[in-house]
N, C-alpha and C. Protein backbone atom coordinates (compact mmCIF):
# COMPACT_ATOMS: atom_id res chain seq x y z
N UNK A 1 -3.69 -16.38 2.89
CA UNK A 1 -2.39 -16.10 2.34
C UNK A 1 -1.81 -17.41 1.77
N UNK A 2 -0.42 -17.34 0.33
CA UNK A 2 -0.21 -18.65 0.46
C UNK A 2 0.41 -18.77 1.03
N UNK A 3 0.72 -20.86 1.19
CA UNK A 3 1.66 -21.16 2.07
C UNK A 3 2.86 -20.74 1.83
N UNK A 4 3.56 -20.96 1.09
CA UNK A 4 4.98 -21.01 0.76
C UNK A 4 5.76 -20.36 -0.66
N UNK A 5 6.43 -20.16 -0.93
CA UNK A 5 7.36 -19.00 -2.22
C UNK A 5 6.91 -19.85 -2.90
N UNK A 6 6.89 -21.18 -3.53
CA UNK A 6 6.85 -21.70 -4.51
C UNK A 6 5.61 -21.86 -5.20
N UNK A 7 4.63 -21.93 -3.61
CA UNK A 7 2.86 -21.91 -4.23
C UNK A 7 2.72 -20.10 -4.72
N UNK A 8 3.03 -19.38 -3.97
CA UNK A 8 3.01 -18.15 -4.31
C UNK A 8 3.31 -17.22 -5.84
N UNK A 9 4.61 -18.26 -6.13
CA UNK A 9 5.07 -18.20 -7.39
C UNK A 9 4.16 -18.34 -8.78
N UNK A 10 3.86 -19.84 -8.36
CA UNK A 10 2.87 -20.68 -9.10
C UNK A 10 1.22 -19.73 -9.42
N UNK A 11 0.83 -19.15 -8.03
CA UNK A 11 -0.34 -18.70 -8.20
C UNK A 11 -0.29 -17.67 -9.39
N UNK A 12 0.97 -16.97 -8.98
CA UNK A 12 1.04 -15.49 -9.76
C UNK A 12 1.05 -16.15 -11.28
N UNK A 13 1.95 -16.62 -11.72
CA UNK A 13 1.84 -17.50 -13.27
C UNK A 13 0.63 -17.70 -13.67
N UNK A 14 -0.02 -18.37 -12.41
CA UNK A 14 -1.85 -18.46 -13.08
C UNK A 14 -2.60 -17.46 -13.27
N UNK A 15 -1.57 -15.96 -12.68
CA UNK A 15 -2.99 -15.08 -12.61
C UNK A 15 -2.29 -13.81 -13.80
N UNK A 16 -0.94 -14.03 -13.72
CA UNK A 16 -0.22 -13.32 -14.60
C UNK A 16 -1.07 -13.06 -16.36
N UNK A 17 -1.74 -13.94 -16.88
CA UNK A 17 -1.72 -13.94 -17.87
C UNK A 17 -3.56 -13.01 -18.01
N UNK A 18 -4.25 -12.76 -16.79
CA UNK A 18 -5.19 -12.42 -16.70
C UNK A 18 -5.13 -10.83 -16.10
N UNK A 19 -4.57 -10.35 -16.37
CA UNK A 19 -4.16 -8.73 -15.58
C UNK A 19 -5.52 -8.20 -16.03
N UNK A 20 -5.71 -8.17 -17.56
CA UNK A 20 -6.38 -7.38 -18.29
C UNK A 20 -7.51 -7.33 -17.93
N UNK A 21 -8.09 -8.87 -17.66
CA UNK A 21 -9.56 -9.13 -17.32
C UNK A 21 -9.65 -8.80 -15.93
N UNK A 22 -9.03 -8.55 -15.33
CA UNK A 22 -8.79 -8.34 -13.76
C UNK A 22 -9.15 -6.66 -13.47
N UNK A 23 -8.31 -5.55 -14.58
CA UNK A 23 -8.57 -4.78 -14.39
C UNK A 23 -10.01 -4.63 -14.98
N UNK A 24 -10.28 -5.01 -16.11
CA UNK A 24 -11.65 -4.76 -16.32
C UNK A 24 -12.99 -5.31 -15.25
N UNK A 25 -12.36 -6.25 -14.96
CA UNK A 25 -13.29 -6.62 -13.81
C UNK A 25 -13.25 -5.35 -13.04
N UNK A 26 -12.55 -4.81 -12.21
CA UNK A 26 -12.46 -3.64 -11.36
C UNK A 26 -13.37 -2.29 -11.92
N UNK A 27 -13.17 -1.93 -12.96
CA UNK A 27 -13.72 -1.08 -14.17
C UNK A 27 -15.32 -1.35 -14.55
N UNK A 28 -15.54 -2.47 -14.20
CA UNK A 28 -17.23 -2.79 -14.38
C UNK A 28 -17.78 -2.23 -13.22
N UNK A 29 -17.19 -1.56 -12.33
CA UNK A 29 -18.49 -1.59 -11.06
C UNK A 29 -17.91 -0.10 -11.19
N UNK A 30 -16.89 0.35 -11.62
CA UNK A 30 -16.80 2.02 -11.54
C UNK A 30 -15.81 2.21 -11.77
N UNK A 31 -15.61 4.08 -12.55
CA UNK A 31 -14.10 4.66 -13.34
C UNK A 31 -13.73 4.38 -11.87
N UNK A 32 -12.12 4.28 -12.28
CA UNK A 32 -11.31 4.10 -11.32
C UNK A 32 -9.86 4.54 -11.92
N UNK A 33 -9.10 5.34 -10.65
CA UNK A 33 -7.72 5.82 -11.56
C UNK A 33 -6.70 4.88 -10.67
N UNK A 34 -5.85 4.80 -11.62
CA UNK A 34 -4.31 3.62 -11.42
C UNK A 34 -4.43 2.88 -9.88
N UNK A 35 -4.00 3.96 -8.52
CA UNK A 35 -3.33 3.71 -7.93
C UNK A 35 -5.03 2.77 -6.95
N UNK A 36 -5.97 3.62 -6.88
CA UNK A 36 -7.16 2.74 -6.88
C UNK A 36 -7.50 1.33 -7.31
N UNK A 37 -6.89 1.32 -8.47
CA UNK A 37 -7.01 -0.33 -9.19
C UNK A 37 -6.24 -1.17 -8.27
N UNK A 38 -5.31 -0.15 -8.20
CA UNK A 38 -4.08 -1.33 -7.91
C UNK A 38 -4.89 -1.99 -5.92
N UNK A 39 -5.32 -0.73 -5.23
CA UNK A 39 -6.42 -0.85 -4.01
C UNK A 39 -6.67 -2.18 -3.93
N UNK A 40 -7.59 -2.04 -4.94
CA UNK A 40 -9.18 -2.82 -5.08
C UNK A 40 -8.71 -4.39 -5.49
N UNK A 41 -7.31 -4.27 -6.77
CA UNK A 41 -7.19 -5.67 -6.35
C UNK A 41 -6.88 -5.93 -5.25
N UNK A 42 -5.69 -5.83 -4.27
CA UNK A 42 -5.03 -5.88 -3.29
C UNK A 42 -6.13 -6.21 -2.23
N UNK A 43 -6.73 -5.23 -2.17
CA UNK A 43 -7.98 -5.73 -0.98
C UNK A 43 -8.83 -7.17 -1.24
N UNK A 44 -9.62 -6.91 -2.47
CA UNK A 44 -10.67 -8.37 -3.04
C UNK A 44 -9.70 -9.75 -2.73
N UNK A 45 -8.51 -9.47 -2.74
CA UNK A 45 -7.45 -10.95 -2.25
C UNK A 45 -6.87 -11.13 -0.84
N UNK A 46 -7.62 -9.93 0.24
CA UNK A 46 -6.63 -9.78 1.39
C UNK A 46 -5.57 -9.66 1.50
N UNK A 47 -5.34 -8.92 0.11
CA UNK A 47 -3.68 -8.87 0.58
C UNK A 47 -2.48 -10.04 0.30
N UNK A 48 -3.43 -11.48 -0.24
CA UNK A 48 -2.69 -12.61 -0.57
C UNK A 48 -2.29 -12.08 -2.13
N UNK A 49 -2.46 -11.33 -3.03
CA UNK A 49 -2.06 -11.30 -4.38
C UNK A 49 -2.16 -9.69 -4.78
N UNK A 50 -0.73 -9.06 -5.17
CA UNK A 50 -0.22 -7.61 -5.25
C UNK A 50 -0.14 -7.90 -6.84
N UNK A 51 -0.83 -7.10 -7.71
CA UNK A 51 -0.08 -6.65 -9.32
C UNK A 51 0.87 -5.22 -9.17
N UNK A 52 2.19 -6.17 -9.43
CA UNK A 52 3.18 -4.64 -9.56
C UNK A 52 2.24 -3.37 -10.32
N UNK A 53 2.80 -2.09 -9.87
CA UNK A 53 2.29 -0.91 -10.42
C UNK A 53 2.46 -0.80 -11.98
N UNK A 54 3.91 -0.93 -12.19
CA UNK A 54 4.26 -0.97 -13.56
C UNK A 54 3.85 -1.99 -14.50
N UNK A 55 3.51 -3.70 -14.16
CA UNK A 55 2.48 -4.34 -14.75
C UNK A 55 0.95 -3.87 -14.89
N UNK A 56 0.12 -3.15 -14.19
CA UNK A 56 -0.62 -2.57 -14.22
C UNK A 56 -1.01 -1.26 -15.23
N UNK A 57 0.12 -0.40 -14.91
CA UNK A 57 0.47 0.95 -16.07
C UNK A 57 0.44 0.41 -17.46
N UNK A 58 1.19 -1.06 -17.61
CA UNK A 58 1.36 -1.75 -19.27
C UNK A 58 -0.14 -1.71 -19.14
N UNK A 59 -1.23 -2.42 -18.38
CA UNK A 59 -2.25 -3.45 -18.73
C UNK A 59 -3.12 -1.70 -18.93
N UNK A 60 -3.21 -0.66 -18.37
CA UNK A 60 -3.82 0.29 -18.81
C UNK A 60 -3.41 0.68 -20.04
N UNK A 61 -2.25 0.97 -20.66
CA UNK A 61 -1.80 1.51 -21.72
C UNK A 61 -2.49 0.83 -22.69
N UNK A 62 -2.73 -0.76 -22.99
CA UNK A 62 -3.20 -1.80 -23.54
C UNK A 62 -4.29 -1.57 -24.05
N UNK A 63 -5.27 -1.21 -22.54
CA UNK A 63 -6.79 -1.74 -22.82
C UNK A 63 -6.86 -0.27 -23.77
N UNK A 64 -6.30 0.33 -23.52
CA UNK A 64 -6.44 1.77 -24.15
C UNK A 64 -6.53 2.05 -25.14
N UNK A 65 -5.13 1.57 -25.82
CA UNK A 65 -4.78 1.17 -26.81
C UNK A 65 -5.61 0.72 -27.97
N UNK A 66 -6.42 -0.87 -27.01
CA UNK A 66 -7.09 -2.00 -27.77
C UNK A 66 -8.38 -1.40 -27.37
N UNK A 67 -9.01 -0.25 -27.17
CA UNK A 67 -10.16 0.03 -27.12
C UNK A 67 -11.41 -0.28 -26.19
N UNK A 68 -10.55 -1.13 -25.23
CA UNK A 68 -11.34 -1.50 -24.32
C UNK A 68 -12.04 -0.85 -22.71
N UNK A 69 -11.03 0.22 -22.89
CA UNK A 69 -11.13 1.44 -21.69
C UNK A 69 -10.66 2.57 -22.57
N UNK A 70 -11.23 3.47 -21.84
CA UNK A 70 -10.68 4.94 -21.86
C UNK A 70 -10.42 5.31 -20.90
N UNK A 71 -9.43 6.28 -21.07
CA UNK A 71 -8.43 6.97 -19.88
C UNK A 71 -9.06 8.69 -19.97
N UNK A 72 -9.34 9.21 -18.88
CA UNK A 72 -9.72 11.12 -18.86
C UNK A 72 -9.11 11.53 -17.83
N UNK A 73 -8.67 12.63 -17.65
CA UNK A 73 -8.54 13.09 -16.75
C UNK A 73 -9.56 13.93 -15.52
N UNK A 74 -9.37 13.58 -14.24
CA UNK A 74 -10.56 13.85 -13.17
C UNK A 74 -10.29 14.95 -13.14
N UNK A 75 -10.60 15.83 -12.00
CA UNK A 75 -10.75 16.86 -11.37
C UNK A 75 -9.62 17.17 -10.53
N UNK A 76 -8.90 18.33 -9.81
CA UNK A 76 -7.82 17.89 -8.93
C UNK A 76 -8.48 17.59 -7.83
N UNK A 77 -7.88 17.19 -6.74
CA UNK A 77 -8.22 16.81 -5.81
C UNK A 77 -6.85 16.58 -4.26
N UNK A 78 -6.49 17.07 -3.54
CA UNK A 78 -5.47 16.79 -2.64
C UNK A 78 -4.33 16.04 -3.50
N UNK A 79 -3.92 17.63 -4.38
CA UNK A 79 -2.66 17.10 -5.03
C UNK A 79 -2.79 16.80 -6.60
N UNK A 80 -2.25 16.41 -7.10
CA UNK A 80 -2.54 16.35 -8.72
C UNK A 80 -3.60 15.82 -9.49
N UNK A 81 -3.95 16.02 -10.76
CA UNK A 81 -4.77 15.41 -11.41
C UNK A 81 -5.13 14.32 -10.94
N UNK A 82 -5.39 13.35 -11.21
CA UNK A 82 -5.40 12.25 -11.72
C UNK A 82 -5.78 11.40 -12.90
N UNK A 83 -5.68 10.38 -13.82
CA UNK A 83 -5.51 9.53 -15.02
C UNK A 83 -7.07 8.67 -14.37
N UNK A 84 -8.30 8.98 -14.55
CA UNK A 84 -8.81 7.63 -14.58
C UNK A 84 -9.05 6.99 -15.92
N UNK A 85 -9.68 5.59 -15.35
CA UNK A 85 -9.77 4.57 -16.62
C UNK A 85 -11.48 4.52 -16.39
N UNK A 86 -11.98 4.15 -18.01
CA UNK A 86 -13.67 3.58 -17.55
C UNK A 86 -13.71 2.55 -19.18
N UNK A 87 -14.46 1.36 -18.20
CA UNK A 87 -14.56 0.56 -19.30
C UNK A 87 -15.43 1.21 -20.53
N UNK A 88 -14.75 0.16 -21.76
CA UNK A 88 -15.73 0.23 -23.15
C UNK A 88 -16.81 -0.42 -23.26
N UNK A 89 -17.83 -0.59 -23.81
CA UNK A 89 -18.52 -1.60 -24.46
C UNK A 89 -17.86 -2.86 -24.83
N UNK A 90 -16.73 -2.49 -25.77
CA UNK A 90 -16.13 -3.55 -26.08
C UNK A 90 -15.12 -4.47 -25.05
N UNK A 91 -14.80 -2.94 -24.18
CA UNK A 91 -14.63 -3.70 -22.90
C UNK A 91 -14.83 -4.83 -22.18
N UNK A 92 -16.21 -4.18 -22.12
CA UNK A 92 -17.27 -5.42 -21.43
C UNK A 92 -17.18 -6.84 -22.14
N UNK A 93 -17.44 -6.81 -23.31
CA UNK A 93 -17.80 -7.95 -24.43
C UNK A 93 -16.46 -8.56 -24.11
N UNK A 94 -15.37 -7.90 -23.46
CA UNK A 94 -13.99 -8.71 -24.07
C UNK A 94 -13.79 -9.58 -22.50
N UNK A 95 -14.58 -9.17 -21.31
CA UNK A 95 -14.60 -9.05 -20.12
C UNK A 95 -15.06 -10.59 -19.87
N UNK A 96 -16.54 -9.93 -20.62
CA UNK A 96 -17.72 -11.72 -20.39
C UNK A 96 -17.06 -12.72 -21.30
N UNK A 97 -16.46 -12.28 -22.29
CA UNK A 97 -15.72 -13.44 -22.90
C UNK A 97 -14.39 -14.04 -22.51
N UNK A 98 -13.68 -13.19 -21.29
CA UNK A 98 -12.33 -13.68 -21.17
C UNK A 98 -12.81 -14.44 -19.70
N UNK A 99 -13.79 -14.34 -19.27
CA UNK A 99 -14.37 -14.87 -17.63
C UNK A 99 -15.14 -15.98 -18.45
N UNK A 100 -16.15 -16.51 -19.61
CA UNK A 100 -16.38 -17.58 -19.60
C UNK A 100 -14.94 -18.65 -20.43
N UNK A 101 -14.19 -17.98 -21.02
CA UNK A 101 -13.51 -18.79 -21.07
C UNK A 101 -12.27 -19.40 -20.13
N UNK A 102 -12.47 -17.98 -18.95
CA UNK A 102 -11.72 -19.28 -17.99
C UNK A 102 -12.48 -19.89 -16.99
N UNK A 103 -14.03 -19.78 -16.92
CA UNK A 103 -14.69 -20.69 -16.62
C UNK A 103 -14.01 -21.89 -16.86
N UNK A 104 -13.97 -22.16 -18.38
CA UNK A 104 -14.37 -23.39 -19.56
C UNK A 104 -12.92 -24.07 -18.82
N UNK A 105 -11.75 -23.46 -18.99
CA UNK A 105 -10.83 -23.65 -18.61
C UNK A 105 -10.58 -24.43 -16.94
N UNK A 106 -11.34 -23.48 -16.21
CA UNK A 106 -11.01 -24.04 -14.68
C UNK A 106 -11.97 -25.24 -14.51
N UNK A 107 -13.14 -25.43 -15.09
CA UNK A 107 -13.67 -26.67 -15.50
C UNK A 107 -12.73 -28.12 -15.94
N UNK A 108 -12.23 -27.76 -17.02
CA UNK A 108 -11.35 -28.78 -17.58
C UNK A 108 -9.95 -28.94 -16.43
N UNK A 109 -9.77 -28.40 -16.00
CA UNK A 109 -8.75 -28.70 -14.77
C UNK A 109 -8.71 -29.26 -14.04
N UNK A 110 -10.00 -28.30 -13.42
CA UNK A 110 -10.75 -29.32 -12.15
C UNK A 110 -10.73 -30.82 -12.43
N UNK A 111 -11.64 -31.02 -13.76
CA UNK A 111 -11.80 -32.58 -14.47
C UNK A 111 -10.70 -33.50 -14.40
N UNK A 112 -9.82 -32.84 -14.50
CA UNK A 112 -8.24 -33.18 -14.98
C UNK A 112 -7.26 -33.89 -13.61
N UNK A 113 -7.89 -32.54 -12.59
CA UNK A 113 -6.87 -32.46 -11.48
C UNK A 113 -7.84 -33.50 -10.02
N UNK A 114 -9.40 -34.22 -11.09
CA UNK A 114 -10.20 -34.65 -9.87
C UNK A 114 -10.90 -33.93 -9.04
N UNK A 115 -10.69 -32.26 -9.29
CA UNK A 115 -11.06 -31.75 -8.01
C UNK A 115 -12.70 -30.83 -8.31
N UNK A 116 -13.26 -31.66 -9.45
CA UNK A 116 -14.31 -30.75 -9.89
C UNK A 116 -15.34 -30.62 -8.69
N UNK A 117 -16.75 -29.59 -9.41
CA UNK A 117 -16.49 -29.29 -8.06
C UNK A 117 -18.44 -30.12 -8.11
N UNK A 118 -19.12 -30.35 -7.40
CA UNK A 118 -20.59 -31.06 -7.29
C UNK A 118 -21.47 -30.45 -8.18
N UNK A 119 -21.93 -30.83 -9.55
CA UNK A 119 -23.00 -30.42 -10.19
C UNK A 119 -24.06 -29.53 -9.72
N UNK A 120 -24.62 -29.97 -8.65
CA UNK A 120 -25.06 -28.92 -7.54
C UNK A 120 -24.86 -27.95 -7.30
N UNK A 121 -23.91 -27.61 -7.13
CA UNK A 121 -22.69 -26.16 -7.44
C UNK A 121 -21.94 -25.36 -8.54
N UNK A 122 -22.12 -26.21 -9.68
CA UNK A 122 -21.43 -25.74 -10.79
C UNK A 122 -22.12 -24.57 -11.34
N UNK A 123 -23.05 -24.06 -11.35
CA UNK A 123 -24.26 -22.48 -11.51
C UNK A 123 -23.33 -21.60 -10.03
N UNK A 124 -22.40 -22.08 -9.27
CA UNK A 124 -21.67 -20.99 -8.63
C UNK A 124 -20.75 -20.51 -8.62
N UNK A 125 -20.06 -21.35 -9.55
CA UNK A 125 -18.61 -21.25 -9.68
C UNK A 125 -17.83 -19.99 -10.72
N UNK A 126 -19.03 -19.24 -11.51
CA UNK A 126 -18.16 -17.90 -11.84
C UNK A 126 -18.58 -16.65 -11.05
């Protein structure tokens, strides 16, 4: 968990600008509808990092939009429909390209901030 409101703050800013690739990340291993996404991040962080629902609903409308997912409707199931999402092709392509470039990125930071990480290790770091 983080320590304190201000690191907490800070993290979200860093991760704020990555929703999209986040959900598509989720979307590469299987369709998944809204309230599921929202799960799967929540869990993969323990619980240290929540994407509001309604930031989420934008980042679906988006990929949708921009062709990068499609949205169908499932089957019912205990209660209403549900909206899932399943990545595109272009999806994908927009996926491996938005993860090596924040590779490239958390590289130059690291460099920046001293804290890179042992050559030895750098083939682990995405």
């Amino acid at each position: 968990m983080i320590d304190n409101i201000a690191d907490e703050a800070f993290a979200a800013d860093l991760l704020r600008g990555h929703t999209d690739t986040i959900v598509l990340g989720v979307l590469r291993r299987h369709d998944s509808y809204g309230f599921e996404i929202y799960k799967s991040i929540r869990e993969a962080t323990g619980g240290a990092y929540e994407i509001k629902e309604a930031t989420l609903y934008a980042s679906y409308r988006r990929l949708v939009r921009d062709g990068l997912a499609e949205a169908y409707w499932g089957d019912e199931s205990q209660g209403g429909r549900r909206k899932y999402y399943r990545i595109t092709d272009a999806g994908r392509a927009a996926f491996r390209t938005n993860v090596a470039t924040w590779v490239a990125t958390r590289g130059i930071i690291d460099d920046l901030l001293g804290t890179t990480v042992p050559a030895s290790t750098k083939g682990n770091r995405a």
